[in-house]
Protein backbone atom coordinates (compact mmCIF):
# COMPACT_ATOMS: atom_id res chain seq x y z
CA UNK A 1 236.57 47.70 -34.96
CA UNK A 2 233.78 44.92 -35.06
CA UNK A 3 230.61 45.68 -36.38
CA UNK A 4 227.50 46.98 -33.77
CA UNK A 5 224.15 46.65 -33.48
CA UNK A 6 222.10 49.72 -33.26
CA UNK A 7 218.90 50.63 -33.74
CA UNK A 8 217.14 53.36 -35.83
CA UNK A 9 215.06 55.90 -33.42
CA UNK A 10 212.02 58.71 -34.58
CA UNK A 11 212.94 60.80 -37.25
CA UNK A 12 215.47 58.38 -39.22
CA UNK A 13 218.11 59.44 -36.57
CA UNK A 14 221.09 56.69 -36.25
CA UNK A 15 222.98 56.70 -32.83
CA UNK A 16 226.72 55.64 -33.50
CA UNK A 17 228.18 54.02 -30.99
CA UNK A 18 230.98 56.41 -28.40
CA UNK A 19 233.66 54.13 -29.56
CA UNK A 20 233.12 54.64 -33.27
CA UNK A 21 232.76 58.22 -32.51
CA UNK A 22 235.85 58.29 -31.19
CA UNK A 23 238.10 56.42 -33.53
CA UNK A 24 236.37 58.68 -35.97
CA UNK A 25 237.40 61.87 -34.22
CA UNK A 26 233.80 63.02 -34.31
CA UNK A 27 231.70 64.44 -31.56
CA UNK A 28 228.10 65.67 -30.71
CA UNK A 29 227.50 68.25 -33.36
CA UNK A 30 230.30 67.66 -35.96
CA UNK A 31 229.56 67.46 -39.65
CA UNK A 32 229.93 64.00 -41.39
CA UNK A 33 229.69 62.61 -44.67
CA UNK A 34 227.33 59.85 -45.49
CA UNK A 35 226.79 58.02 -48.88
CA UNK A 36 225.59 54.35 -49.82
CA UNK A 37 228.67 52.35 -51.31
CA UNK A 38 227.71 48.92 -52.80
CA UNK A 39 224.93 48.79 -50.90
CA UNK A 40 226.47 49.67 -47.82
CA UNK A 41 225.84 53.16 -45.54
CA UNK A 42 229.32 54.75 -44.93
CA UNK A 43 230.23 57.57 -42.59
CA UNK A 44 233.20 59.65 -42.38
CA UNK A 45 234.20 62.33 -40.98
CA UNK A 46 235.05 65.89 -42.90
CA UNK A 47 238.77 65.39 -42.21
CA UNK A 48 238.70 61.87 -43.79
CA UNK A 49 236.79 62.69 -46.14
CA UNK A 50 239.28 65.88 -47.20
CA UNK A 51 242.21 62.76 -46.76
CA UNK A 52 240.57 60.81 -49.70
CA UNK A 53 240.10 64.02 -51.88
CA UNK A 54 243.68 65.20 -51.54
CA UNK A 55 245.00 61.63 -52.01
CA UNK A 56 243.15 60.99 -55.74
CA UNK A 57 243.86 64.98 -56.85
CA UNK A 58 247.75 63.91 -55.81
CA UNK A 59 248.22 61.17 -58.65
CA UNK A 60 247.36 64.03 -61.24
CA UNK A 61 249.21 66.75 -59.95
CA UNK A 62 253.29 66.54 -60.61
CA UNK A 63 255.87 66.36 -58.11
CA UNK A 64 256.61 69.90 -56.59
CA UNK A 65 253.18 71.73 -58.94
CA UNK A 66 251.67 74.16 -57.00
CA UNK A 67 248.14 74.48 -58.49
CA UNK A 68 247.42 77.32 -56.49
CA UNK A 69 250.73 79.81 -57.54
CA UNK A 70 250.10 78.78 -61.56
CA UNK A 71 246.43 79.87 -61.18
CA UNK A 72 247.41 83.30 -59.63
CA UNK A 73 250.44 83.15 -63.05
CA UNK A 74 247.61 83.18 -65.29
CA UNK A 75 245.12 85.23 -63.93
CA UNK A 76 248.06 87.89 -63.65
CA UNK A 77 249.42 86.93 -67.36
CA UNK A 78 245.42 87.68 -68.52
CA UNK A 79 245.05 90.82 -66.75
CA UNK A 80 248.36 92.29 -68.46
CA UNK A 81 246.46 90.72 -71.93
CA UNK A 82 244.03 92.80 -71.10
């Protein structure tokens, strides 16, 4: 999508445009996450931002690891240490 001009109203607020809105798959009153890359003001939305988090964990985590079933192993191994 082509960059858009848009203008900066009271309070610091920053109307984005329907169309962006909607090829984000954001609406009034969603949550978004904003940060300054190389100068630049990026917006995502929660889901995309969720995307990118799963995608970087996924080059450290093995084939077929579930993270989640060897935590519960060794909280249950510690308990019976205990």
């Amino acid at each position: 999508m082509e960059a858009q001009r848009v203008r900066i109203v009271e309070g610091g607020k920053l109307v984005i445009p329907a169309a962006m809105r909607r090829e984000l798959g954001i609406s009034a009153g969603d949550t978004v996450m904003v940060d300054i890359d190389h100068g630049e003001l990026r917006v995502r939305s929660i889901n995309k931002a969720l995307e990118n988090a799963r995608s970087i964990l996924r080059r450290y985590i093995p084939e077929g690891a579930s993270l989640s079933d060897e935590l519960i192993a060794d909280r249950r191994a510690e308990a019976e240490r205990e």
